[in-house]
Protein backbone atom coordinates (compact mmCIF):
# COMPACT_ATOMS: atom_id res chain seq x y z
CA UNK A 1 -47.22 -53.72 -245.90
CA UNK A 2 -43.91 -52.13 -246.07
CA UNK A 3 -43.63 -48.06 -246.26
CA UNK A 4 -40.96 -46.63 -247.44
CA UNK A 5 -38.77 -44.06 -244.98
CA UNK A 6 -39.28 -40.97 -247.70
CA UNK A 7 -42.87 -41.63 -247.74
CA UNK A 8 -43.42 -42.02 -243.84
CA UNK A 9 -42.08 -38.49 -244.23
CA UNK A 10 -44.79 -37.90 -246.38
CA UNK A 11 -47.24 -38.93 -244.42
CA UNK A 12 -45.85 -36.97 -241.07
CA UNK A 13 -43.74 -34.30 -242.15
CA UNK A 14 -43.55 -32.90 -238.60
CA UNK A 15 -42.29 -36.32 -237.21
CA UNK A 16 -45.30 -37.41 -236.03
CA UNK A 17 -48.68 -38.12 -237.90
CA UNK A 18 -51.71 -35.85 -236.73
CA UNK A 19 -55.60 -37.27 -236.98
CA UNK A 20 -57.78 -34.96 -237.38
CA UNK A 21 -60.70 -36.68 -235.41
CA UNK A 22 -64.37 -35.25 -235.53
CA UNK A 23 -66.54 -35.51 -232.39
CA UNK A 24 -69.41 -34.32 -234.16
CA UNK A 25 -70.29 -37.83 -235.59
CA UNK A 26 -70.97 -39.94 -232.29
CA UNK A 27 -70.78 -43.07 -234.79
CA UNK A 28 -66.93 -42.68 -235.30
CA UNK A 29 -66.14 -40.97 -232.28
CA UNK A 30 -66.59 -39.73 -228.86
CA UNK A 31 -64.96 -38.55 -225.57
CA UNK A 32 -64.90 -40.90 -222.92
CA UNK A 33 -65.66 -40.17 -219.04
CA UNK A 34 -61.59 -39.24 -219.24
CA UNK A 35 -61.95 -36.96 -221.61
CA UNK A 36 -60.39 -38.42 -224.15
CA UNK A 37 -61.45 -39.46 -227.65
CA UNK A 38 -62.81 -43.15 -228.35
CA UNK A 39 -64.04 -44.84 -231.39
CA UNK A 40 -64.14 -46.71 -234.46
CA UNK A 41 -61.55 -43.48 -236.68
CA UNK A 42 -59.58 -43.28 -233.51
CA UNK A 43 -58.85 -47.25 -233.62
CA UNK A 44 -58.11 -46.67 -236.98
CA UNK A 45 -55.61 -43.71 -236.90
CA UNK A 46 -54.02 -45.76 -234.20
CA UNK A 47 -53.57 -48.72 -236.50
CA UNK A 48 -52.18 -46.41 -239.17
CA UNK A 49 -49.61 -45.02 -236.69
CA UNK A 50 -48.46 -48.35 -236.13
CA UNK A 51 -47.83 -49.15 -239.59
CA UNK A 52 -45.89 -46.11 -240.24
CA UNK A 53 -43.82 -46.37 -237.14
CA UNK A 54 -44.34 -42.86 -235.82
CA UNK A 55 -46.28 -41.74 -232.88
CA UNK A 56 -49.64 -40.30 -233.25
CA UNK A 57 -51.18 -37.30 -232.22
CA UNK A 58 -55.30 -36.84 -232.13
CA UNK A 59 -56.42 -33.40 -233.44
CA UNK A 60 -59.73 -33.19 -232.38
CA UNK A 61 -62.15 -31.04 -233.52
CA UNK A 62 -66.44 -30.89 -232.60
CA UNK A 63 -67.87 -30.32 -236.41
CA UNK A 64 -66.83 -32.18 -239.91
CA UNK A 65 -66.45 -28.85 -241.24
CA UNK A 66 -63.48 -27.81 -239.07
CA UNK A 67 -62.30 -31.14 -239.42
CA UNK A 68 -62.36 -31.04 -243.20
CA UNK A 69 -60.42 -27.89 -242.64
CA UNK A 70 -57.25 -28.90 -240.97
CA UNK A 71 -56.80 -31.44 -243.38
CA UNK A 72 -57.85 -29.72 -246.78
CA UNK A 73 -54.85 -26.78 -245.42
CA UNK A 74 -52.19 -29.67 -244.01
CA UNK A 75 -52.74 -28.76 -240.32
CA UNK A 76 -53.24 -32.38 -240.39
CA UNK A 77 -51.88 -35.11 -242.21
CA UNK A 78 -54.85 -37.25 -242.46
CA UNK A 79 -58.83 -37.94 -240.90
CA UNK A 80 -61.90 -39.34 -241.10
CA UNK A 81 -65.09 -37.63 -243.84
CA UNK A 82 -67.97 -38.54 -245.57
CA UNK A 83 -66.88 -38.83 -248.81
CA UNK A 84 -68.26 -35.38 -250.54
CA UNK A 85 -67.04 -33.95 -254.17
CA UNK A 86 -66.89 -30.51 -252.43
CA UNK A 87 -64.56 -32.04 -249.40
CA UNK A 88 -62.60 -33.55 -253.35
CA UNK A 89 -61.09 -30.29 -254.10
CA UNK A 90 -59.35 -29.94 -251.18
CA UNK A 91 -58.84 -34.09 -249.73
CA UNK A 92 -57.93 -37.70 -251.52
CA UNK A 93 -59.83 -40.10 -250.58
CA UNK A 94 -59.90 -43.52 -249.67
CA UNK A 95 -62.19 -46.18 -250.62
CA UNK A 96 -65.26 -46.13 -247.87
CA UNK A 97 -64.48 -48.42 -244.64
CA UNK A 98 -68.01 -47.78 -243.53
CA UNK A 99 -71.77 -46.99 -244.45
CA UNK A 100 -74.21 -44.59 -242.39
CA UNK A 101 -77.51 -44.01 -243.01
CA UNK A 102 -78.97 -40.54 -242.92
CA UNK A 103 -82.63 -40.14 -241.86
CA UNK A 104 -85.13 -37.23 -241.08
CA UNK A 105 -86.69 -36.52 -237.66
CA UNK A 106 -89.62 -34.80 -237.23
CA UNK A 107 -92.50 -34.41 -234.34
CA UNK A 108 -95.33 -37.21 -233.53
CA UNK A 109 -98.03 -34.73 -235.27
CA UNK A 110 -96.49 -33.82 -237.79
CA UNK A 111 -98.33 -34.66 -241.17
CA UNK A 112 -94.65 -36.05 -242.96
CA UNK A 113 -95.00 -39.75 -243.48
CA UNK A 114 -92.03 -40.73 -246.29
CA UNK A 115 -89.08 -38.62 -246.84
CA UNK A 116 -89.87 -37.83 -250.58
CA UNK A 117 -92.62 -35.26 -248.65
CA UNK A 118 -89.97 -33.49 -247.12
CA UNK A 119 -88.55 -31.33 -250.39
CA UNK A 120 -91.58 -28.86 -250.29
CA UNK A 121 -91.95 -25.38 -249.69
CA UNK A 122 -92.78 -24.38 -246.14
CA UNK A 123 -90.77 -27.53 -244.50
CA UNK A 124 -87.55 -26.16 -242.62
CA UNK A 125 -84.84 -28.60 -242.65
CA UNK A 126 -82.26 -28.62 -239.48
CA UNK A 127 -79.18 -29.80 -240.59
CA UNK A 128 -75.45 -29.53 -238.80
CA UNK A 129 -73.40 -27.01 -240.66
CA UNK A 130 -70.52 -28.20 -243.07
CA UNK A 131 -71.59 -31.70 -242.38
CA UNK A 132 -71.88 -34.17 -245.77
CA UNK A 133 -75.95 -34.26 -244.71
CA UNK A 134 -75.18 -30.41 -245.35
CA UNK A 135 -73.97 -30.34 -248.30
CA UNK A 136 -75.70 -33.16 -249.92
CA UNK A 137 -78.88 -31.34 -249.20
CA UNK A 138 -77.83 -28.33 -250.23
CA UNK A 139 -77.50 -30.02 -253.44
CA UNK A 140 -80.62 -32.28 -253.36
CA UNK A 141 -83.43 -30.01 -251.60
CA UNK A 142 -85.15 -27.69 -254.50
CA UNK A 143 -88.41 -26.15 -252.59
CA UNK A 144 -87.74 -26.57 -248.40
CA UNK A 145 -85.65 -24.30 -246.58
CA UNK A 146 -82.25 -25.56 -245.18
CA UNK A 147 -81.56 -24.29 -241.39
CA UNK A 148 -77.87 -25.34 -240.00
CA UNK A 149 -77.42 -26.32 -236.57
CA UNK A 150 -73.91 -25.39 -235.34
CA UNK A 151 -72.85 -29.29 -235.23
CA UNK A 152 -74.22 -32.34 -235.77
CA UNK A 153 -74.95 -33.25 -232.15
CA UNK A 154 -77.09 -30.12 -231.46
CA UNK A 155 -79.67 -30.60 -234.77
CA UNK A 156 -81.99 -31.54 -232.60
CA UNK A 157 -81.87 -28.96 -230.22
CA UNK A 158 -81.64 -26.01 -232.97
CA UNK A 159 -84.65 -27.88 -234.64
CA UNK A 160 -86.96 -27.25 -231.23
CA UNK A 161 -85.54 -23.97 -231.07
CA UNK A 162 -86.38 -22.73 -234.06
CA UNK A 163 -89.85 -24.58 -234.41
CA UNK A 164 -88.62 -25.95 -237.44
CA UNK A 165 -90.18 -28.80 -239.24
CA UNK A 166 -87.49 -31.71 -239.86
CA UNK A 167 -84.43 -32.61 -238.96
CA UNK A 168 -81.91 -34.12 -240.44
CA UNK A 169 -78.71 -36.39 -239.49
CA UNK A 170 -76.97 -39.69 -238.79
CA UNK A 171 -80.00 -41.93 -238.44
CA UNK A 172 -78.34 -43.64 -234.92
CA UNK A 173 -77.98 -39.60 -233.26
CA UNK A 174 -81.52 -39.15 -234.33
CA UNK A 175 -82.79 -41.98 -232.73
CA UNK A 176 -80.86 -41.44 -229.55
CA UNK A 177 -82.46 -38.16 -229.27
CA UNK A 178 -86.10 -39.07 -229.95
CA UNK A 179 -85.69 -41.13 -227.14
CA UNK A 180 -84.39 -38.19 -225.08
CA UNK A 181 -87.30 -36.15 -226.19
CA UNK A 182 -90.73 -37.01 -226.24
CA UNK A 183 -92.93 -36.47 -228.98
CA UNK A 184 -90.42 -37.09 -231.71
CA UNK A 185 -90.18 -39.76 -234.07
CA UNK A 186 -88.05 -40.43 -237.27
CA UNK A 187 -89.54 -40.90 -240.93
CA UNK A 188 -89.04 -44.68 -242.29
CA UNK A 189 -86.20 -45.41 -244.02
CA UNK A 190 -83.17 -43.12 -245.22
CA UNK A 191 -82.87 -40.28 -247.37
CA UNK A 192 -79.17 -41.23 -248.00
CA UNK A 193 -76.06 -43.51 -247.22
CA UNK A 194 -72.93 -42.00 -246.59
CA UNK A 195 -69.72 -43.09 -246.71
CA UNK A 196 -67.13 -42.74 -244.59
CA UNK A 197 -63.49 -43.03 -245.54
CA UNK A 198 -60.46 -41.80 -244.56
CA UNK A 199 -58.39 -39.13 -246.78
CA UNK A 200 -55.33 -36.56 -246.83
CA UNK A 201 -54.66 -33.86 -248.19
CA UNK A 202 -54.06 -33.22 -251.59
CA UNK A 203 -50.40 -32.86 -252.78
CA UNK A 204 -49.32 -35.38 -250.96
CA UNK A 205 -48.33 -37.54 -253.86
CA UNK A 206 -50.01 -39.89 -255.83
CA UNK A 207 -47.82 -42.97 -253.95
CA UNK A 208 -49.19 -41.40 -250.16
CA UNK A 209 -52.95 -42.02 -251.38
CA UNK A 210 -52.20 -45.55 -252.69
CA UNK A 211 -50.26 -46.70 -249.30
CA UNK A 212 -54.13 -44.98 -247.48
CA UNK A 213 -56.20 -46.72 -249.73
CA UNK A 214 -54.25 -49.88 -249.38
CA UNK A 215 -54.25 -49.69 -245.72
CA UNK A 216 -58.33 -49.27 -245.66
CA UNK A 217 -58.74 -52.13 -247.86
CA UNK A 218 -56.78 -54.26 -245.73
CA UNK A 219 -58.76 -53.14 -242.50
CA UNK A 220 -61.84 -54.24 -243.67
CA UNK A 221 -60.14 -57.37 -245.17
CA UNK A 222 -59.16 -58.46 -241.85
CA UNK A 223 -62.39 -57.94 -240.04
CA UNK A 224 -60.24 -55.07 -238.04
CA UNK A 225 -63.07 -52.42 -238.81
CA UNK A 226 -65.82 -54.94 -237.93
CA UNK A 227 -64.73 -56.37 -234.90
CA UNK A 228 -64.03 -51.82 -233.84
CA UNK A 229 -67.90 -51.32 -234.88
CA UNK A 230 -68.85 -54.19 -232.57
CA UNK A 231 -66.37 -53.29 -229.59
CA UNK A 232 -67.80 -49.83 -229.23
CA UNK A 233 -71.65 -51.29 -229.57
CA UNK A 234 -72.17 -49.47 -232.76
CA UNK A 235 -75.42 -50.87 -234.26
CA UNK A 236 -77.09 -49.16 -237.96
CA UNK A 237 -73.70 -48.73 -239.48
CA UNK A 238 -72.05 -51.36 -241.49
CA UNK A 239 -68.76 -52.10 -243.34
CA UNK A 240 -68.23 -50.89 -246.69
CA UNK A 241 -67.67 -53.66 -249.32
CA UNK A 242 -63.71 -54.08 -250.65
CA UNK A 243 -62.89 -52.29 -253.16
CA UNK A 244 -60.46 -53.61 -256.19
C-alpha cells in the first residue's frame, strides 16, 4: 500500500504518529518485566508506523476510557477500542481485527447459574468504568445495579470489596483471577462479543479512515494478527472475519 506524503501528515501531524495503547485490557496489551508495553495493538501500531514511514510513539494509558479520550480530542492520532456507538461520536472506526468474549464472574455459592439471571433487582454488577462492558451494560441491564471498578484489571477486587454479586469483564481476565482467588467461578458462556478495532479521530478525513481500514483488512489477510495472538499465548480471543 502506498500513502500519500499529505496524508502521512494526516495521520501524524506532529511528525510522528502517537498510539494511544490501553493497559487495561491484558488481551491487547501489557507491560513487560522492562516496563514497557507488549502485545497484540502494540504489534499493530508498530506495523502501521512502518507503513507510514514515521516513527512511533506509545501513549499509554491504564483504562479504555482515558484511552478513548486522547484519541476522541487528537492527543493521539490513532488506538485500539471496542467498537461502541458512544466511543462513534467522537472516533472512526475500523473494521474489527479481533473478537473477545465478555463473561460474568460470580462466587462458588452463589445461586446464578446462566447469565440471563443476572438482569434482576438485588444483583450488583462490577464492571470497569468507561470500558465497552460499561457501556454496553449500561445499555442492556434494566433491573440490577451497575457498580464500576476503577479499571478493568481491578473488577475483581472492587467486586470482593464491595460484597457485590457479579462481575463482569473480558472472559480470559476473569478466568485468570478465579484462579487467583478461591471460591470464584465464571457463569457458562458469554453475555457478549466485542470487537476490537482500531480507529482515529474524527476529522481526520474521509481518505485517513479508508488508508486504517485498509491497513486492518490487510493484517488479518496476511495472518499478521493471527500469528501476534499466538506469539503472545493469547487463547479465547479470535480474529475477526474480513470485511469487504
Amino acid at each position: 500500500m502506498s500513502i500519500h506524503a499529505e496524508l502521512v501528515q494526516t495521520f501524524a501531524p506532529t511528525g510522528t504518529l502517537r498510539a494511544s495503547i490501553n493497559l487495561g485490557n491484558p488481551i491487547l496489551a501489557n507491560l513487560g518485566q522492562d516496563g514497557k508495553p507488549f502485545g497484540v495493538s502494540i504489534d499493530l501500531a508498530r506495523g502501521f508506523a512502518r507503513l507510514l514511514g514515521v516513527e512511533l510513539e506509545l501513549v499509554v494509558f491504564d483504562t479504555a476510557g482515558k484511552s478513548v479520550e486522547a484519541v476522541t480530542q487528537a492527543q493521539a492520532d490513532f488506538g485500539f477500542f471496542a467498537v461502541d456507538p458512544v466511543r462513534g461520536a467522537g472516533i472512526d472506526f475500523t473494521a474489527p481485527y479481533v473478537l473477545i468474549e465478555g463473561a460474568y464472574l460470580v462466587r462458588q455459592a452463589s445461586p446464578l447459574q446462566a447469565n440471563d439471571e443476572v438482569d434482576r433487582p438485588g444483583q450488583r454488577v462490577v464492571v470497569g468504568k468507561g470500558s465497552a462492558y460499561d457501556l454496553y451494560l449500561t445499555r442492556e441491564l434494566k433491573q440490577a445495579e451497575i457498580l464500576r471498578a476503577p479499571s478493568s484489571p481491578k473488577v475483581v477486587d472492587s467486586f470482593l470489596e464491595l460484597g457485590a454479586e457479579v462481575a463482569a469483564g473480558v472472559k480470559q481476565q476473569l478466568e485468570a483471577d478465579a484462579q487467583r482467588v478461591p471460591g470464584l467461578r465464571l457463569l457458562p458462556g458469554r453475555f457478549m462479543v466485542i470487537q476490537q478495532a482500531m480507529g482515529l479521530p474524527k476529522g481526520r478525513g474521509a481518505a485517513a479512515a479508508s488508508v486504517l481500514r485498509r491497513f486492518v483488512e490487510d493484517m488479518k489477510a496476511s495472518g499478521f494478527v493471527a500469528e501476534a495472538l499466538q506469539r503472545h499465548g493469547i487463547q479465547g480471543a479470535s480474529v475477526a472475519p474480513a470485511q469487504g
